[in-house]
Protein backbone atom coordinates (compact mmCIF):
# COMPACT_ATOMS: atom_id res chain seq x y z
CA UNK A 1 27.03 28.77 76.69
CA UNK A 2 28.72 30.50 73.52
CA UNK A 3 26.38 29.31 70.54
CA UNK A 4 28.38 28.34 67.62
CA UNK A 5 28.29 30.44 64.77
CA UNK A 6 27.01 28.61 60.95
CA UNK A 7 30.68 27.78 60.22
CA UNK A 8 32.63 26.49 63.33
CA UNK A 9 30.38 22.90 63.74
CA UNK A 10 32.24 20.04 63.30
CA UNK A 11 33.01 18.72 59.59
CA UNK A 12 33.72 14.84 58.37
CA UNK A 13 37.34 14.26 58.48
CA UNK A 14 38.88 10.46 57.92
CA UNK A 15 35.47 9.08 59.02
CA UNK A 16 34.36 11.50 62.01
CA UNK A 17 30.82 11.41 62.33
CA UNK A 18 30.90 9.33 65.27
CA UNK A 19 32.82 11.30 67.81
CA UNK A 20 31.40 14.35 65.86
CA UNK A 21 27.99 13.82 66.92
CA UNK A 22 29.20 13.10 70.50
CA UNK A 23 30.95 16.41 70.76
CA UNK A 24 28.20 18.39 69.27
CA UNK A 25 25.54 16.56 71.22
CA UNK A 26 27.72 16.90 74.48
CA UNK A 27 28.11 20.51 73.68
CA UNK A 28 24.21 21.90 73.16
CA UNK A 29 22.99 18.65 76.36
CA UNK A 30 25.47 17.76 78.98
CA UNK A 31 28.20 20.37 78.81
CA UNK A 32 26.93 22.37 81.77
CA UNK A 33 25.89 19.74 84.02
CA UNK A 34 29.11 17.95 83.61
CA UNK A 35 31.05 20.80 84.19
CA UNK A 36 29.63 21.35 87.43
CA UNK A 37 30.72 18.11 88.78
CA UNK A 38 34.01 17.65 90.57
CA UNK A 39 36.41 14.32 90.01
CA UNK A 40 34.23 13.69 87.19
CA UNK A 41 36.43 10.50 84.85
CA UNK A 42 38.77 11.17 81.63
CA UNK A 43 36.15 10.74 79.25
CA UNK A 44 34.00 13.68 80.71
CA UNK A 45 36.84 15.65 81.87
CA UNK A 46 37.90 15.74 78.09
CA UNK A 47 34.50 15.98 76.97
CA UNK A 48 34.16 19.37 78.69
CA UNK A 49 37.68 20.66 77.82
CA UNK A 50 36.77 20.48 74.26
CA UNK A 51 33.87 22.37 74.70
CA UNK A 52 35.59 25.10 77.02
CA UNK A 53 38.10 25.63 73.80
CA UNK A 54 35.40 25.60 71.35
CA UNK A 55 33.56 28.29 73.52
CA UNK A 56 36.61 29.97 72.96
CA UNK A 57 36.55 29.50 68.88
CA UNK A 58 39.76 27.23 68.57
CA UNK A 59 40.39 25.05 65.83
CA UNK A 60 38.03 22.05 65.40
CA UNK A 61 40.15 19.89 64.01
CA UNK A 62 42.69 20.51 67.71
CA UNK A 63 39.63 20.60 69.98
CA UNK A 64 38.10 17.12 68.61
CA UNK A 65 41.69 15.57 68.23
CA UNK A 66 41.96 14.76 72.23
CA UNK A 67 38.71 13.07 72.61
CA UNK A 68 38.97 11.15 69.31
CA UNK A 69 42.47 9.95 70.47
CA UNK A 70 41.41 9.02 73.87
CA UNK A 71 38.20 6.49 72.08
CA UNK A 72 40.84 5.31 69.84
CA UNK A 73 42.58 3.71 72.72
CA UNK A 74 39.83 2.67 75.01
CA UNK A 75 36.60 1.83 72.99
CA UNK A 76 36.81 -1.07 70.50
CA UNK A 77 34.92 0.43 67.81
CA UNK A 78 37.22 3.26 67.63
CA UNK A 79 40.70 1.14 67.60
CA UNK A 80 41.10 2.19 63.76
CA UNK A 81 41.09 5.66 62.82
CA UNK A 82 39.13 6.30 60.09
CA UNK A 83 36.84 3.18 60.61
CA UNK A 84 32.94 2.91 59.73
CA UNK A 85 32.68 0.39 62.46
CA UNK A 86 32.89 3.01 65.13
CA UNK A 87 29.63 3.55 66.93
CA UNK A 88 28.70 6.70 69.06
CA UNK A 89 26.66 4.08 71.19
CA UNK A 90 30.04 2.21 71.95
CA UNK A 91 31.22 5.18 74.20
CA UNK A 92 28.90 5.27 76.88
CA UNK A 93 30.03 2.63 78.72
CA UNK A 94 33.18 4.89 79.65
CA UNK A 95 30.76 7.96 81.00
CA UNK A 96 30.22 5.61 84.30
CA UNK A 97 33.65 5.97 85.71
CA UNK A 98 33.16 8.09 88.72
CA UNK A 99 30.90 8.37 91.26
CA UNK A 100 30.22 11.90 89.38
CA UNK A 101 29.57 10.15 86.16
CA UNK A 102 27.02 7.40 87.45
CA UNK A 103 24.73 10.34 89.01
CA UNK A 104 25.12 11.97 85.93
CA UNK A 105 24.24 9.39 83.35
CA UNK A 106 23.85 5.87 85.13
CA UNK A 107 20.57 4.64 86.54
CA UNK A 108 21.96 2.87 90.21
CA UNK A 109 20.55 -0.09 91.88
CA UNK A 110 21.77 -0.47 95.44
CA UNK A 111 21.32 -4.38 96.93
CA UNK A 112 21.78 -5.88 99.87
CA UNK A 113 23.51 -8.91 99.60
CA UNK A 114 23.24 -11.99 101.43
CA UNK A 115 25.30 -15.01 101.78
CA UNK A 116 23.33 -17.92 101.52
CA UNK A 117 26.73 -20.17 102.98
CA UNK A 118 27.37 -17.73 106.41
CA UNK A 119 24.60 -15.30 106.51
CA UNK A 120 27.25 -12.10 105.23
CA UNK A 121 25.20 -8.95 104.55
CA UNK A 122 27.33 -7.07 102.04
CA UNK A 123 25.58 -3.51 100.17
CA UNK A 124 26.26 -3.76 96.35
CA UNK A 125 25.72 -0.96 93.75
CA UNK A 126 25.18 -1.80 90.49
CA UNK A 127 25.44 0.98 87.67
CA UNK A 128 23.10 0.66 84.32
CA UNK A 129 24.04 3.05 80.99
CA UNK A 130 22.67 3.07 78.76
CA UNK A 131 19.18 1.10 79.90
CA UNK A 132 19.14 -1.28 76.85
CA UNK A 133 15.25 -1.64 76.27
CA UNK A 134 14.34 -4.92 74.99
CA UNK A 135 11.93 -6.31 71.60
CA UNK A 136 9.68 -7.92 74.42
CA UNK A 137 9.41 -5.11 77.04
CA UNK A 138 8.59 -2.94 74.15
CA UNK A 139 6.05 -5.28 72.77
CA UNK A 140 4.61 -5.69 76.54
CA UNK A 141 3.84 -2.10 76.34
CA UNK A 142 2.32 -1.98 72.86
CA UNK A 143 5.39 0.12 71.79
CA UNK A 144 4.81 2.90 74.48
CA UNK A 145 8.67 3.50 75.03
CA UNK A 146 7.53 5.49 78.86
CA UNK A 147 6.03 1.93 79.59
CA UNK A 148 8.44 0.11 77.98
CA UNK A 149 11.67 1.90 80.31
CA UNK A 150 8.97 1.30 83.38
CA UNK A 151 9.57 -2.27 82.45
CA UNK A 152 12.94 -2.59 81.74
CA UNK A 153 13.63 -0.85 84.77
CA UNK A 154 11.73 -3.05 87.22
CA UNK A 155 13.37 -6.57 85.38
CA UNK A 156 16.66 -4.90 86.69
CA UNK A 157 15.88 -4.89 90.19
CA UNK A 158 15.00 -8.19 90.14
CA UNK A 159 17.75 -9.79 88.84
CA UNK A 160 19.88 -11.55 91.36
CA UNK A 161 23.64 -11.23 91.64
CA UNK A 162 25.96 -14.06 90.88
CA UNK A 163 28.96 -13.08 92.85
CA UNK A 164 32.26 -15.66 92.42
CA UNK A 165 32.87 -16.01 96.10
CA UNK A 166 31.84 -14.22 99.51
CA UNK A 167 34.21 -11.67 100.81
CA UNK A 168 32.91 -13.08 103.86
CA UNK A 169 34.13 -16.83 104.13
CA UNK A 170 35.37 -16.86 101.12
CA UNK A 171 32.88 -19.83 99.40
CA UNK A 172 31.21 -19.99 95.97
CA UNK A 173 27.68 -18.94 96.30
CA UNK A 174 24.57 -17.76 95.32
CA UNK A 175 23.50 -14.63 96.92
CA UNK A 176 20.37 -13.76 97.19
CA UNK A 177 19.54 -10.17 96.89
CA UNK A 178 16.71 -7.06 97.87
CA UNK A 179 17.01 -3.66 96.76
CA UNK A 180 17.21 -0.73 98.84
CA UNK A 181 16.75 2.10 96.46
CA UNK A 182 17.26 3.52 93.13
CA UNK A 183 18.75 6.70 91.79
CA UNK A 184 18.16 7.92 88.60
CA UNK A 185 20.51 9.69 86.49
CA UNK A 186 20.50 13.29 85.22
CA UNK A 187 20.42 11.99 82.22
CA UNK A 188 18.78 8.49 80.98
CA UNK A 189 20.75 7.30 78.53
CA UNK A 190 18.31 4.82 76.10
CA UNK A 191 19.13 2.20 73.47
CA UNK A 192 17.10 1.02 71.10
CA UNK A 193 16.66 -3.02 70.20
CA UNK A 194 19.34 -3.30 67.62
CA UNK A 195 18.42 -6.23 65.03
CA UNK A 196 21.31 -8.48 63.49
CA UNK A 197 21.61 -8.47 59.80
CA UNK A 198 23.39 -10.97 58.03
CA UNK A 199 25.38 -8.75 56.15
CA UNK A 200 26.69 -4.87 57.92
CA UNK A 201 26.00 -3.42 61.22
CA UNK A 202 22.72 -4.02 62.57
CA UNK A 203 20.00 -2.08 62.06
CA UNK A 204 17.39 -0.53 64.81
CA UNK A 205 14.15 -2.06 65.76
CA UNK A 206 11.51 -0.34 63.26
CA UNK A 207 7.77 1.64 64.23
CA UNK A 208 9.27 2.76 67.72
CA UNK A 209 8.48 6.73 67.99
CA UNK A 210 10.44 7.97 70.88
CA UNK A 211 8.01 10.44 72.88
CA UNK A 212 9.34 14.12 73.64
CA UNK A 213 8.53 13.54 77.77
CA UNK A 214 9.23 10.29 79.94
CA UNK A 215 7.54 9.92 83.40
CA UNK A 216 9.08 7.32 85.95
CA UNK A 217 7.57 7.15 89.63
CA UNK A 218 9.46 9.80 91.18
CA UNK A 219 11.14 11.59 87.87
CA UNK A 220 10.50 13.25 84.97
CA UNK A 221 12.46 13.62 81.96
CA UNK A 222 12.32 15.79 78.92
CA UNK A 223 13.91 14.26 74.90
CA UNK A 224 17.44 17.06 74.64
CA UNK A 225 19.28 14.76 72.55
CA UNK A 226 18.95 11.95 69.51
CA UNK A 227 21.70 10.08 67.76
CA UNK A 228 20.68 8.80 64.44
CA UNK A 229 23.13 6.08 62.01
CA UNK A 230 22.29 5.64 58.84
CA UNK A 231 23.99 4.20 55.95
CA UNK A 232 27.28 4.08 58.38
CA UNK A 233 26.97 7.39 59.04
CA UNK A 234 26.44 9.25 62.38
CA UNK A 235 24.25 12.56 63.06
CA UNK A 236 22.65 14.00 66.11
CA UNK A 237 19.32 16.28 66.96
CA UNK A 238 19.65 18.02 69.77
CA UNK A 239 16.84 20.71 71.41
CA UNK A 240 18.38 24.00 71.85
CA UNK A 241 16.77 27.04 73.04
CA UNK A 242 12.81 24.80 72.31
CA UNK A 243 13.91 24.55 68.63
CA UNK A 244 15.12 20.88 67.46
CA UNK A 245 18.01 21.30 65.38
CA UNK A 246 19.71 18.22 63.04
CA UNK A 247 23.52 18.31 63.05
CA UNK A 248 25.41 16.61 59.65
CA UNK A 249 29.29 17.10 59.99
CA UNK A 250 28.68 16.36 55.90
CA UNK A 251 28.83 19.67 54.56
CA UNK A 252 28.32 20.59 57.37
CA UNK A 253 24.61 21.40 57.51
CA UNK A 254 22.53 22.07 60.28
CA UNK A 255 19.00 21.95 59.46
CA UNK A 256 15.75 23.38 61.53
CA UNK A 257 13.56 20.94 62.31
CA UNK A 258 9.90 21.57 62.68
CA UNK A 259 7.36 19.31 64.41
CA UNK A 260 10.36 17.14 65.33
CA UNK A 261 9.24 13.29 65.69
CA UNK A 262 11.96 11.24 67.10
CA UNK A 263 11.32 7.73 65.27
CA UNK A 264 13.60 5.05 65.14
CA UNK A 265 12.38 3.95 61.44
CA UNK A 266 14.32 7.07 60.53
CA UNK A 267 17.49 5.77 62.31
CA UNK A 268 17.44 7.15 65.82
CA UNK A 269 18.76 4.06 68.11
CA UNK A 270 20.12 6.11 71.20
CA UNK A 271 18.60 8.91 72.77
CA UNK A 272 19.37 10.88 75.92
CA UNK A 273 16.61 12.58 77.96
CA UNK A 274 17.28 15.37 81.21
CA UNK A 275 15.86 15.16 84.27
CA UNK A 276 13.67 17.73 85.41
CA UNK A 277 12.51 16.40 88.84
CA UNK A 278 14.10 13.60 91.00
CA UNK A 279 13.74 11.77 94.38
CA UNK A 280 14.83 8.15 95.30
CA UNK A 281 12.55 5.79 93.78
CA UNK A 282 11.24 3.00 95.50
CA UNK A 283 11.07 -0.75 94.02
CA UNK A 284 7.40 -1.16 94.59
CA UNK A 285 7.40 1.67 92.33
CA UNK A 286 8.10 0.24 89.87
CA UNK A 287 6.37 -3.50 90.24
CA UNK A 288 3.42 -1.63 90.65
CA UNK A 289 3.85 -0.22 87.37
CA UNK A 290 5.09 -3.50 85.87
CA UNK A 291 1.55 -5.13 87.61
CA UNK A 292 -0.53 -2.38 85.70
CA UNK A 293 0.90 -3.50 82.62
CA UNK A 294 0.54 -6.78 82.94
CA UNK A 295 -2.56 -6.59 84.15
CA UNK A 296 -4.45 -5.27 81.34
């Protein structure tokens, strides 16, 4: 990967930040992973196109212009160019597309399903990104965000479909539901409990420090990337080469940061973490884990 030299980051135009600190982010984390997926969806396919041409030192302003245009017409935040309601956390809802995608940033349940009306087993895959982790998960854990994803994790497998009718005989029903397995993503995509204010966008859940290391039962994942808003305004940290650096499209200015703690009282509300090892994880797994909790 070409690093980019002090003046070709991306600066603030018309309101920015947002897909800004997706591009930069997507460009020192995901690029090469993504790239190495075929029939990956539009979103990631333009994703790595812009950083292909900014490898090759084109204009900013023409390599963000495709991917801004593209969120403009498909995530609501973005509709109005130029708006402060657009939130990086909006997009990644639209990096699940593919098959490609899910493995690369969706954590994926796969049920049986049964018909409770004619008996109809039916496999169904559910896709999760990001894992929104809740006020009373994290509280469960005493604020330990590794225990706190442990938790999350296991409510979702045990959450029971409510499918409209059976493709089977065709009735309204109830299925009932056990999970098979569960494949976790290259990368875990995390948000942070978002509080509602009565007045502007809401703000994150305070006194949550993200840790730099997540273990799961069966994975491992290490902290590469941090979105931070503040004051309507989007930046990103992102760990390149084992230094931490902060990325401001204000200016811009792109600032070392030493003994880098990732807390959410200083903004950070989404953060992205890369597997390092992986094998299908098993839903005992994880109630086990959820039973050690509970049980202390």
């Amino acid at each position: 990967m070409a690093e980019p030299k002090a003046n070709t980051y991306f600066k603030n135009f018309n309101n920015s930040c947002a897909v800004d600190c997706l591009l930069e982010g997507f460009y020192f984390s995901f690029w090469k992973d993504v790239s190495s997926k075929e029939e990956v969806g539009q979103l990631n396919r333009l994703l790595v196109q812009a950083c292909q041409r900014r490898a090759c030192n084109e204009n900013l302003e023409k390599v963000r212009e495709p991917v801004w245009t593209w969120l403009c017409n498909h995530v609501q935040s973005f509709e109005n160019v130029g708006s402060t309601e657009a939130a990086v956390g909006d997009v990644w809802d639209s990096m699940k597309e593919t098959d490609a995608d899910k493995s690369l940033f969706a954590v994926r349940l796969h049920k049986e399903v049964v018909c409770d009306e004619c008996g109809k087993t039916t496999l169904i895959s559910q896709a999760h990104c990001p894992l929104l982790i809740s006020v009373p998960n994290l509280e469960s854990a005493g604020m330990d965000m590794a225990t706190a994803v442990k938790l999350h994790v296991a409510d979702v497998v045990k959450d029971t479909i409510r499918v409209a009718k059976c493709n089977n005989c065709g009735r309204r029903c109830l299925k009932s539901t056990d999970i098979l397995y569960l494949d976790m993503p290259v990368f875990l995509v995390l948000q942070m409990p978002l509080i509602p204010q009565k007045h502007g966008q809401p703000k994150v859940l305070d006194g949550v420090c993200l840790p730099p290391e997540i273990s799961l039962p069966e994975s491992h994942y290490e902290l590469v990337t941090a979105f931070r808003g503040k004051n309507e305004h989007f930046t990103v940290s992102v760990n390149h080469s084992g230094s931490w650096l902060h990325i401001n499209d204000i200016g811009p200015r792109v600032e070392v940061l030493k003994n880098f703690m990732c807390r959410t009282d200083e903004g950070y509300s989404l953060v992205v973490y890369r597997q390092t090892t992986s094998e299908p994880v098993e839903p005992n797994d994880l109630e086990m884990a959820k039973g050690e909790v509970q049980g202390k």
